[in-house]
C-alpha atoms as a PDB file:
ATOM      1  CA  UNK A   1      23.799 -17.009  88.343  1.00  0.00           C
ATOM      2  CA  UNK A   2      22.825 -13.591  89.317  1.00  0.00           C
ATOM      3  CA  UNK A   3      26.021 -11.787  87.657  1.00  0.00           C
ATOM      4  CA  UNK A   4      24.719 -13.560  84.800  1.00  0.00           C
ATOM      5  CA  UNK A   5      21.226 -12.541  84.944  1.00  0.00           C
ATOM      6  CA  UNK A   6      22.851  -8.351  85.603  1.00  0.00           C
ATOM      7  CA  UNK A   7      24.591  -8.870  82.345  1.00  0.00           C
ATOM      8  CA  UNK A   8      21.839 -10.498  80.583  1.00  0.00           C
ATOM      9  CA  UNK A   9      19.624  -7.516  81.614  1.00  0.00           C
ATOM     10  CA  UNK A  10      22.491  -4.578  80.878  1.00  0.00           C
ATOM     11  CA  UNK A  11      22.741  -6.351  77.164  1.00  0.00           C
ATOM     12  CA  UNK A  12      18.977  -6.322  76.337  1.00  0.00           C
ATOM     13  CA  UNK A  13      19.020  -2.300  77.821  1.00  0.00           C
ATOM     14  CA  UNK A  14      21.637  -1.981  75.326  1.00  0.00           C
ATOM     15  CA  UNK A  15      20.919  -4.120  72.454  1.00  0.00           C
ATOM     16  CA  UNK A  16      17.253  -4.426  72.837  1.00  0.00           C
ATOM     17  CA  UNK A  17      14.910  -7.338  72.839  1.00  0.00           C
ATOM     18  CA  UNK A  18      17.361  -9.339  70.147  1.00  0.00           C
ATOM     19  CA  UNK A  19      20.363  -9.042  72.853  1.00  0.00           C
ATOM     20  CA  UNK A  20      23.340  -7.689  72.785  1.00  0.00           C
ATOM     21  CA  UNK A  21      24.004  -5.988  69.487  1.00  0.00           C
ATOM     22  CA  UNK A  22      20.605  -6.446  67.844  1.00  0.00           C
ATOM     23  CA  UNK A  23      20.007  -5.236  64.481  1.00  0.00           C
ATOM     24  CA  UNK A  24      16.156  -4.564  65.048  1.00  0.00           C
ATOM     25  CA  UNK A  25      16.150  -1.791  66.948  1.00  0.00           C
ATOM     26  CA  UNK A  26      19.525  -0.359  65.269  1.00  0.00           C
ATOM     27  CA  UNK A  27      17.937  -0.196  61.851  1.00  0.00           C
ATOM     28  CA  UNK A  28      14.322   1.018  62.931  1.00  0.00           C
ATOM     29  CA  UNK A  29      16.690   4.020  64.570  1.00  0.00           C
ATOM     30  CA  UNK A  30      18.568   4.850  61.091  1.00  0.00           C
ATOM     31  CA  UNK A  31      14.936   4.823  59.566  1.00  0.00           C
ATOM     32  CA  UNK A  32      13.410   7.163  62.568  1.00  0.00           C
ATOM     33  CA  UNK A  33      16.358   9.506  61.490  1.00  0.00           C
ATOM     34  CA  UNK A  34      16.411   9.561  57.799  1.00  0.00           C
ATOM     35  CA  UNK A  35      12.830  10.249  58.035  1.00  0.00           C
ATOM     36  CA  UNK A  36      13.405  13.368  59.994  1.00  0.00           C
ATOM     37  CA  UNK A  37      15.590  14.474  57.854  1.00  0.00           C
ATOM     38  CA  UNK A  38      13.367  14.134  55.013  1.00  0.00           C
ATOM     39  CA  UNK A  39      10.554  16.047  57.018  1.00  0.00           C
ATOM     40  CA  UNK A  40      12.898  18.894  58.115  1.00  0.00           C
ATOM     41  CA  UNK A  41      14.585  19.570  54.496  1.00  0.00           C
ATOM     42  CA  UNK A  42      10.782  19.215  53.151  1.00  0.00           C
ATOM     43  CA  UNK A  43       9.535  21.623  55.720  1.00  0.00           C
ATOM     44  CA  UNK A  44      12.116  24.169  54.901  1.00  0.00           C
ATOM     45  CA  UNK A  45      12.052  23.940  51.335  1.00  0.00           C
ATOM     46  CA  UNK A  46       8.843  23.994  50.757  1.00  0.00           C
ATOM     47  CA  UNK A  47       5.607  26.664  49.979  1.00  0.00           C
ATOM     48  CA  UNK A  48       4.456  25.958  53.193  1.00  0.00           C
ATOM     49  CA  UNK A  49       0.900  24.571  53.622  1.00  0.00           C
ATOM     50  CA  UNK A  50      -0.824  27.045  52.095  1.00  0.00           C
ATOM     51  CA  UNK A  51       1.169  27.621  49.428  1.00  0.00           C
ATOM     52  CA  UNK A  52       1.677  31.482  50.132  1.00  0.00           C
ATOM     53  CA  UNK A  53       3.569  31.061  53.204  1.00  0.00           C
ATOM     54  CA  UNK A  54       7.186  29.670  51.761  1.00  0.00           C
ATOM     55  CA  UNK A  55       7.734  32.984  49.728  1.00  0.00           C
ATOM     56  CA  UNK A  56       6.681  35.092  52.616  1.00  0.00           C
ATOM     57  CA  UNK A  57       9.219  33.461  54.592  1.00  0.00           C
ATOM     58  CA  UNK A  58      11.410  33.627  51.590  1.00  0.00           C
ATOM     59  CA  UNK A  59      11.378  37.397  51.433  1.00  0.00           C
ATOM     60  CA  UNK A  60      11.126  38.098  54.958  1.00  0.00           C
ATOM     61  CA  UNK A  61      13.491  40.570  56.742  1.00  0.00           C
ATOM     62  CA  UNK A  62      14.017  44.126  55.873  1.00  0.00           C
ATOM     63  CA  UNK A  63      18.564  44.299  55.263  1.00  0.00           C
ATOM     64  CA  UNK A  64      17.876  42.654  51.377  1.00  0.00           C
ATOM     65  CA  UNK A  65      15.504  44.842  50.089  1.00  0.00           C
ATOM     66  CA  UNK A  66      17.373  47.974  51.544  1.00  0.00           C
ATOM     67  CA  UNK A  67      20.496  46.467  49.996  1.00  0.00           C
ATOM     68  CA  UNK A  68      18.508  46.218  46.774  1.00  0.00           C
ATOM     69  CA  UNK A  69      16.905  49.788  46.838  1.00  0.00           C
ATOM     70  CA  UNK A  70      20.233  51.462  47.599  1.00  0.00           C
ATOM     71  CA  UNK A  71      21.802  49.903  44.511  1.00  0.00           C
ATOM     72  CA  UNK A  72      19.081  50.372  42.373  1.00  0.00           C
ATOM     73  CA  UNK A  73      19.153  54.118  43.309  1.00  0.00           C
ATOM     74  CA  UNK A  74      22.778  54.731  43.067  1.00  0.00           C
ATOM     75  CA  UNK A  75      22.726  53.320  39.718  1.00  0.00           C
ATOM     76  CA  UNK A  76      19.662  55.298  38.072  1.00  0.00           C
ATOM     77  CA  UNK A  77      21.450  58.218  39.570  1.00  0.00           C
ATOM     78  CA  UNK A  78      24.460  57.005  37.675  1.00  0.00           C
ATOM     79  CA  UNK A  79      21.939  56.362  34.523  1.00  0.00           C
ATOM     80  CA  UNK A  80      20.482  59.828  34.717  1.00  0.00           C
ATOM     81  CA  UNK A  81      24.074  61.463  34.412  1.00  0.00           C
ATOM     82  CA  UNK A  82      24.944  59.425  31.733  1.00  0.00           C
ATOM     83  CA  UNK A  83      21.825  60.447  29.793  1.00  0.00           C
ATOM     84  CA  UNK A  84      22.456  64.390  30.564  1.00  0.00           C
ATOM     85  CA  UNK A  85      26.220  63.982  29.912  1.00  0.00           C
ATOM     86  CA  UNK A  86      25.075  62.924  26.332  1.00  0.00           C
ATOM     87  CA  UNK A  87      22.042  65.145  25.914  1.00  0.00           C
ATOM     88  CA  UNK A  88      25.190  68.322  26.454  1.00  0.00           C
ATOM     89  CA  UNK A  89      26.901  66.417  23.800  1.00  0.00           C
ATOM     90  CA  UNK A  90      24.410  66.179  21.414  1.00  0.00           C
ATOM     91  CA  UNK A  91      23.462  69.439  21.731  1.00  0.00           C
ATOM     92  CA  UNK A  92      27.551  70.466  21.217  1.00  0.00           C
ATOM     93  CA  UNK A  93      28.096  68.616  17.993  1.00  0.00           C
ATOM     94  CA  UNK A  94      24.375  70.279  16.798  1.00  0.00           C
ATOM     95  CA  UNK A  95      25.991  73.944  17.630  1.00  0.00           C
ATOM     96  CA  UNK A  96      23.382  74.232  19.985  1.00  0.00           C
ATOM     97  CA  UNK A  97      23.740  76.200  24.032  1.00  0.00           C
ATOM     98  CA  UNK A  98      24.386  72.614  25.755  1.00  0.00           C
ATOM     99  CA  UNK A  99      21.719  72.271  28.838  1.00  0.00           C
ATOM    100  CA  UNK A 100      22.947  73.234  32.165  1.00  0.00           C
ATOM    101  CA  UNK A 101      23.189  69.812  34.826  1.00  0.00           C
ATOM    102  CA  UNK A 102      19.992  68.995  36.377  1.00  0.00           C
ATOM    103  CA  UNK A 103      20.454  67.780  40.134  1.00  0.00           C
ATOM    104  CA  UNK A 104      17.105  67.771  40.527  1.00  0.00           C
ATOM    105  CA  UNK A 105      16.085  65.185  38.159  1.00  0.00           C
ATOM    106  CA  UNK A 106      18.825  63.077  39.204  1.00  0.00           C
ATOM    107  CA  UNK A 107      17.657  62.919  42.310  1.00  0.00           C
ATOM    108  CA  UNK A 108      14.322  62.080  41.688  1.00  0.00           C
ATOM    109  CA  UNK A 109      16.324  59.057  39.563  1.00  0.00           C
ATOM    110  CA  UNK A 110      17.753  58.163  42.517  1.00  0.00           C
ATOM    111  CA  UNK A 111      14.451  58.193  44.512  1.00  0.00           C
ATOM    112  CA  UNK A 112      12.461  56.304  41.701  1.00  0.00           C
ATOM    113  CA  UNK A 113      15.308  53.730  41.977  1.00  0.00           C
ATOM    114  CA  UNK A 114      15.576  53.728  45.696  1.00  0.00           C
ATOM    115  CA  UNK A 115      11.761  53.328  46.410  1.00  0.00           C
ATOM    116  CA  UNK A 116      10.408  51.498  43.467  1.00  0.00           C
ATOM    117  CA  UNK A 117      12.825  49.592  41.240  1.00  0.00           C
ATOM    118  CA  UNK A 118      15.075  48.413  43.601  1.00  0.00           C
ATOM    119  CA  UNK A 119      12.260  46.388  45.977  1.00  0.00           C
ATOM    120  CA  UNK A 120      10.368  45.820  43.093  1.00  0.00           C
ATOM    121  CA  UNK A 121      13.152  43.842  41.332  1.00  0.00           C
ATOM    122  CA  UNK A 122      14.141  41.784  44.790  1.00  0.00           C
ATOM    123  CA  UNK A 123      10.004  41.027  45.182  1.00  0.00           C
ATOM    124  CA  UNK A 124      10.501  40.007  41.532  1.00  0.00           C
ATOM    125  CA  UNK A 125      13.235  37.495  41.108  1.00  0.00           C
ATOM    126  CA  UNK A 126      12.128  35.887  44.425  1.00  0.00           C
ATOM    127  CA  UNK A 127       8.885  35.507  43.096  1.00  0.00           C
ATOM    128  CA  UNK A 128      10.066  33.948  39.947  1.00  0.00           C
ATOM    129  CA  UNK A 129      12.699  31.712  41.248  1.00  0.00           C
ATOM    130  CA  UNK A 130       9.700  30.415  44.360  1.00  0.00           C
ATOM    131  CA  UNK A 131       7.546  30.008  41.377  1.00  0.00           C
ATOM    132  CA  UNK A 132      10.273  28.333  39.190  1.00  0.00           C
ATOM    133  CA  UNK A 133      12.995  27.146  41.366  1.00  0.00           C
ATOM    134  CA  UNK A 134      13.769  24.086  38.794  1.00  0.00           C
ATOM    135  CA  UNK A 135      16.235  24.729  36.069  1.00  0.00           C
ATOM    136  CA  UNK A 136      14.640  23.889  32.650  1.00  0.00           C
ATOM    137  CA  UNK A 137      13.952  25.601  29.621  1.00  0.00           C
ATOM    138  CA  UNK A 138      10.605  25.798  29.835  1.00  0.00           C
ATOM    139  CA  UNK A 139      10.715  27.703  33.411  1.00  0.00           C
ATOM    140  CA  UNK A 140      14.096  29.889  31.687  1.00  0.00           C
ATOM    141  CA  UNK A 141      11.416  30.638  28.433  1.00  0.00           C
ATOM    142  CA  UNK A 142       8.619  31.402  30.991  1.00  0.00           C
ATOM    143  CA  UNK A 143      10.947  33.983  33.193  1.00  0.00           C
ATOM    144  CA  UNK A 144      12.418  35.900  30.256  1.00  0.00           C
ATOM    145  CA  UNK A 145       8.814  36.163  28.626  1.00  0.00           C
ATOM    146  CA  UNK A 146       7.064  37.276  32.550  1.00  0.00           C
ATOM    147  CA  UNK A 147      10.218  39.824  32.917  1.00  0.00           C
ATOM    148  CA  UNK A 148       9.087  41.620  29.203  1.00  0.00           C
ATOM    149  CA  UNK A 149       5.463  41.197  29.592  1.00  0.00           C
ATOM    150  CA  UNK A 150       4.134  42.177  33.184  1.00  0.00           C
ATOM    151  CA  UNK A 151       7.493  43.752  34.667  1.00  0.00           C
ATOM    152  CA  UNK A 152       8.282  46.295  31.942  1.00  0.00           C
ATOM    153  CA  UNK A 153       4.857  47.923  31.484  1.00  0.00           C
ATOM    154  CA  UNK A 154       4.704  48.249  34.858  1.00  0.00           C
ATOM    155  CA  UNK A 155       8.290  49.589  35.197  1.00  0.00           C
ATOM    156  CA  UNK A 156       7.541  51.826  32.045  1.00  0.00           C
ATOM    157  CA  UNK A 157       4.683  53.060  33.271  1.00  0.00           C
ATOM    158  CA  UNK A 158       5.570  54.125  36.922  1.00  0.00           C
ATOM    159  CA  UNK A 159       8.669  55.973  35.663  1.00  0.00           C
ATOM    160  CA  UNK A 160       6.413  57.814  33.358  1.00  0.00           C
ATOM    161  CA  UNK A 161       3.941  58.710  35.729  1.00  0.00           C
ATOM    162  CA  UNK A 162       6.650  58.751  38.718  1.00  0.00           C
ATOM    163  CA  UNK A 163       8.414  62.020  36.638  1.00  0.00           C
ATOM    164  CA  UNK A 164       5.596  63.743  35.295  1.00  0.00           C
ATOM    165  CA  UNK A 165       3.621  63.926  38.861  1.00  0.00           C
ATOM    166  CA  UNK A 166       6.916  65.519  40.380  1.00  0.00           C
ATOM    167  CA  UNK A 167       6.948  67.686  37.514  1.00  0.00           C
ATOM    168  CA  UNK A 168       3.923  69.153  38.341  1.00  0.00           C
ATOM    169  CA  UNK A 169       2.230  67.956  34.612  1.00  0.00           C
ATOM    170  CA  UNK A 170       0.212  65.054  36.347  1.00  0.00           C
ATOM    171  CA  UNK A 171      -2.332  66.034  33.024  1.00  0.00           C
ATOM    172  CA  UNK A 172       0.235  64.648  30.663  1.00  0.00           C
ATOM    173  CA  UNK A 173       0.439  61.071  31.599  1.00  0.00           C
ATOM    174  CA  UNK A 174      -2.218  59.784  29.554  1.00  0.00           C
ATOM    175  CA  UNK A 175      -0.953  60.924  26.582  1.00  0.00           C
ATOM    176  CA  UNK A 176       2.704  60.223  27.876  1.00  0.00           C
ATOM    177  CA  UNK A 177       1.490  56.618  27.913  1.00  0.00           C
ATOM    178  CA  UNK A 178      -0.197  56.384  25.329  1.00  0.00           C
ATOM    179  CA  UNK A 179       2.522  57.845  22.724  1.00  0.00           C
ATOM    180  CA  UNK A 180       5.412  56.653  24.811  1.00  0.00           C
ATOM    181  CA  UNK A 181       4.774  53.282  25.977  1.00  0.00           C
ATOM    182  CA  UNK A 182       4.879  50.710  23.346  1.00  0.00           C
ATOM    183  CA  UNK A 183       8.144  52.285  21.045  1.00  0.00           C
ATOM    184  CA  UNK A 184       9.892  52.049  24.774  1.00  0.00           C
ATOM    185  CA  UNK A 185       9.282  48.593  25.409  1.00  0.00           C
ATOM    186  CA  UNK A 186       9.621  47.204  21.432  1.00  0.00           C
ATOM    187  CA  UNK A 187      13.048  48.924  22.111  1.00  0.00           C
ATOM    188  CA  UNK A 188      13.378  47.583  25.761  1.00  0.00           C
ATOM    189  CA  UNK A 189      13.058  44.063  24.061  1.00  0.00           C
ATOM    190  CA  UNK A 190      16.253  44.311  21.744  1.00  0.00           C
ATOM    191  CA  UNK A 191      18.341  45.472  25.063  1.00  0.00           C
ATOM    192  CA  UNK A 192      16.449  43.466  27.961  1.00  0.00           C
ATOM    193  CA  UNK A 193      15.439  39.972  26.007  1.00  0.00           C
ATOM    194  CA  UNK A 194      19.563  38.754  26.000  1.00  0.00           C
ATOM    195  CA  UNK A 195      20.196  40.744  29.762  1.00  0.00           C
ATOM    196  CA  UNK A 196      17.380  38.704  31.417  1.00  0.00           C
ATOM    197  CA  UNK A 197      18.075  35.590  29.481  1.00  0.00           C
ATOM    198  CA  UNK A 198      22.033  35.671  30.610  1.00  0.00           C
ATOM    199  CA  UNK A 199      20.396  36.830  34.363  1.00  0.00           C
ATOM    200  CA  UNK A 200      17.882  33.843  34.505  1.00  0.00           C
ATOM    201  CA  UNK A 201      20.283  31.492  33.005  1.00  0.00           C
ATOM    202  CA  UNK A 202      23.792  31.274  34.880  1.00  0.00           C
ATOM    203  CA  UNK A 203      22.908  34.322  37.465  1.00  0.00           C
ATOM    204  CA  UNK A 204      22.610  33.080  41.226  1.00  0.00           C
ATOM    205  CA  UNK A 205      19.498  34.761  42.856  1.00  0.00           C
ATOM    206  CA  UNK A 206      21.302  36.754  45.604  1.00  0.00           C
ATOM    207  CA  UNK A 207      23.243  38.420  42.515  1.00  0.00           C
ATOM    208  CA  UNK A 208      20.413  39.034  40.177  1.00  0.00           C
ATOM    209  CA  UNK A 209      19.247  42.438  41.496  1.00  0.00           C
ATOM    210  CA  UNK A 210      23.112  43.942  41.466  1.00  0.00           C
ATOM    211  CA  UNK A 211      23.190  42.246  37.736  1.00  0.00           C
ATOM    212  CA  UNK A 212      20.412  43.612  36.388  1.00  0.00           C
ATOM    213  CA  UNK A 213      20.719  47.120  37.869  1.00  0.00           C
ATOM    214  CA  UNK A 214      24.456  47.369  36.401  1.00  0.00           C
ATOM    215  CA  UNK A 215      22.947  46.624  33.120  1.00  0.00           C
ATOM    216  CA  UNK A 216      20.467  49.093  34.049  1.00  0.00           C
ATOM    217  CA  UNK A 217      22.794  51.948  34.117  1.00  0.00           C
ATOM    218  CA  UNK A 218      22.589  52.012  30.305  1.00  0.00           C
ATOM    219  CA  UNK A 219      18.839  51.610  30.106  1.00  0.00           C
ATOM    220  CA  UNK A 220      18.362  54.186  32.696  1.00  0.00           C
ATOM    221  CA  UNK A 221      19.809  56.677  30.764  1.00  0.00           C
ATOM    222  CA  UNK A 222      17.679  56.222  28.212  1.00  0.00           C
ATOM    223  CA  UNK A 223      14.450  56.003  30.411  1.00  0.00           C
ATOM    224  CA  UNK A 224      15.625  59.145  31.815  1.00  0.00           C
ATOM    225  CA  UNK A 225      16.057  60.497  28.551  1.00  0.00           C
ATOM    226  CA  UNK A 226      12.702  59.495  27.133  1.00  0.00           C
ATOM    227  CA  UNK A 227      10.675  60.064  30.562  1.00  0.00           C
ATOM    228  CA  UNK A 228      11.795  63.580  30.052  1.00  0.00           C
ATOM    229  CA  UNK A 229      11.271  64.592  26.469  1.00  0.00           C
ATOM    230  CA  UNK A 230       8.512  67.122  25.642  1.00  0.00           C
ATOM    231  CA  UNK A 231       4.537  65.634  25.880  1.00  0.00           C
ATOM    232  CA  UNK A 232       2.811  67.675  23.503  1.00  0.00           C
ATOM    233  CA  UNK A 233       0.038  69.291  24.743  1.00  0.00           C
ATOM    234  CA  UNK A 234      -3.705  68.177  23.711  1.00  0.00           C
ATOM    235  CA  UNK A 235      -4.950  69.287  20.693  1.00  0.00           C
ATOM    236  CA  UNK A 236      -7.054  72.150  20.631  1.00  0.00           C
ATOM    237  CA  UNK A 237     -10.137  72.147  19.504  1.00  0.00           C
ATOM    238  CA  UNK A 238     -10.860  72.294  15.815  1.00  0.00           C
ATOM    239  CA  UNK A 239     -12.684  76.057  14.652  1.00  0.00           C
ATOM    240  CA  UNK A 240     -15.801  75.152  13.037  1.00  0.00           C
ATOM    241  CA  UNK A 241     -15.999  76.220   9.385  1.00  0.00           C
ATOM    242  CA  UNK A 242     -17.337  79.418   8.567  1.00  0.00           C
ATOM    243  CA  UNK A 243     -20.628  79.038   7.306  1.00  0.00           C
ATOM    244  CA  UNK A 244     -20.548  79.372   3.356  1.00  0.00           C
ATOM    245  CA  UNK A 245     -21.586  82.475   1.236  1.00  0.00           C
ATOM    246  CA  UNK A 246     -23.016  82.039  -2.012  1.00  0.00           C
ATOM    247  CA  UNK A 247     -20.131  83.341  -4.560  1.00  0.00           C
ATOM    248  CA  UNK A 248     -19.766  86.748  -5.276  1.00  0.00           C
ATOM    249  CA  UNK A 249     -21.596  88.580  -8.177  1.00  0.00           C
ATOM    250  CA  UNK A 250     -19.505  88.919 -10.925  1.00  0.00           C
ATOM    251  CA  UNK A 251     -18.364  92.445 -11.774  1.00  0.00           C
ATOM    252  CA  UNK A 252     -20.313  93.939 -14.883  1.00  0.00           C
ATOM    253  CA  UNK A 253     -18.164  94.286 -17.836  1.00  0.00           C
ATOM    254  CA  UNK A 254     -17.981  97.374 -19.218  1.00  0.00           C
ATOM    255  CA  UNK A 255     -18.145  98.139 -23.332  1.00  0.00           C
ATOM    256  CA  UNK A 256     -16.112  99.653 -24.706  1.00  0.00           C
ATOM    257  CA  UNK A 257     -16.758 103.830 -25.273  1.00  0.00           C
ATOM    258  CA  UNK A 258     -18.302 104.206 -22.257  1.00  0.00           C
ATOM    259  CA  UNK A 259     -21.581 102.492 -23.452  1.00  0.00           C
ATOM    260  CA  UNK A 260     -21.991 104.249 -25.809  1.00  0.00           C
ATOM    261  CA  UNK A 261     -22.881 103.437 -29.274  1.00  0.00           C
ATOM    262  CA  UNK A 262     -21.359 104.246 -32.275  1.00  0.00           C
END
């Protein structure tokens, strides 16, 4: 009698209050866990509680947006000497005295690229993709049209200004902008619209910076090329009119013999 009560009370330890090898207790176990599980993955994937929190945690750390600037640099540097290799060209085939190579403003490429682009891009795409993380053609639609409409002016813009403040010609951005702006990004459309829509549409995100700064190399070159054409200067001011003279006399025709009659 009393081994059988020990093993009675060693099976309901184990098996719980149905005995040995009680479903009850197994199942509500499975459920505790797959409910975890749930709350973890949830927890993790999610914008947080207040919404802002997921993409700060998404972004966090300081190695991907280095990683991003220093390719973004190297590759407007690499854009810049394309653009000056065919500026010397031009100016060959024209008969003109081919410029002389510019380190200068290839470095300040490189430094546009290094402190601007590049984190701006990385900020970017994680912004997009924690905004639009589903795979759809409305969120695809929404990404290309966000990358042309906010991100270029803004890129278009700060290169502008970025060049012509190191240039000492901070005067000139206005009008720089002004002129310069739109005809850059109607032509920034015909290049950009099919490189962001192959980026957004089989890119993965940890890939999208390198991607779209290797297409940049081309586009580069010609931002470098149009950042740094001639702004003319403003227009002077216009010289008022003169004020007007009543019309000269005419001259008195003279007869003929001197006046005198015959």
């Amino acid at each position: 009698w009393i081994k059988h009560k020990r093993m009675h009370g060693f099976s309901f330890i184990i098996g719980g209050a149905n005995g040995w090898g009680g479903r009850t207790n197994l199942g509500r176990l499975r459920k505790d866990r797959r409910d975890v599980r749930r709350t973890s993955s949830s927890s993790s994937s999610g914008p947080g509680s207040s919404g802002r929190a997921g993409y700060i945690e998404k972004v966090a750390g300081w190695e991907a947006p280095l990683k991003a600037a220093v390719t973004s640099g190297g590759l407007s540097a690499v854009g810049d000497l394309l653009a000056q290799a065919l500026i010397s060209q031009a100016a060959s085939r024209e008969g003109r005295p081919a410029p002389a190579y510019d380190p200068v403003r290839t470095a300040r490429m490189f430094g546009y690229g290094f402190s601007w682009y590049g984190p701006c891009q990385y900020y970017w795409y994680n912004l997009l993709d924690w905004l639009m993380p589903v795979k759809n053609t409305t969120n695809f639609l929404s990404k290309v049209a966000a990358n042309q409409l906010i991100l270029a002016p803004i890129t278009l813009s700060t290169v502008f200004t970025y060049n012509l403040a190191l240039l000492g010609r901070a005067d000139a951005i206005p009008t720089k902008i002004r002129d310069d702006l739109w005809p850059t990004m109607q032509n920034g459309w015909k290049f950009w619209i099919p490189a962001a829509s192959l980026n957004f549409y089989c890119v993965p995100l940890k890939y999208q910076v390198l991607y779209m700064s290797t297409c940049g190399v081309l586009w580069t070159a010609y931002l470098s090329y149009t950042s740094n054409l001639p702004t003319p200067a403003p227009a002077a001011a216009a010289v008022a009119p003169a004020a007007i003279e009543p019309p000269a006399a005419a001259p008195a025709k003279k007869s003929c013999c001197g006046g005198k009659r015959t």
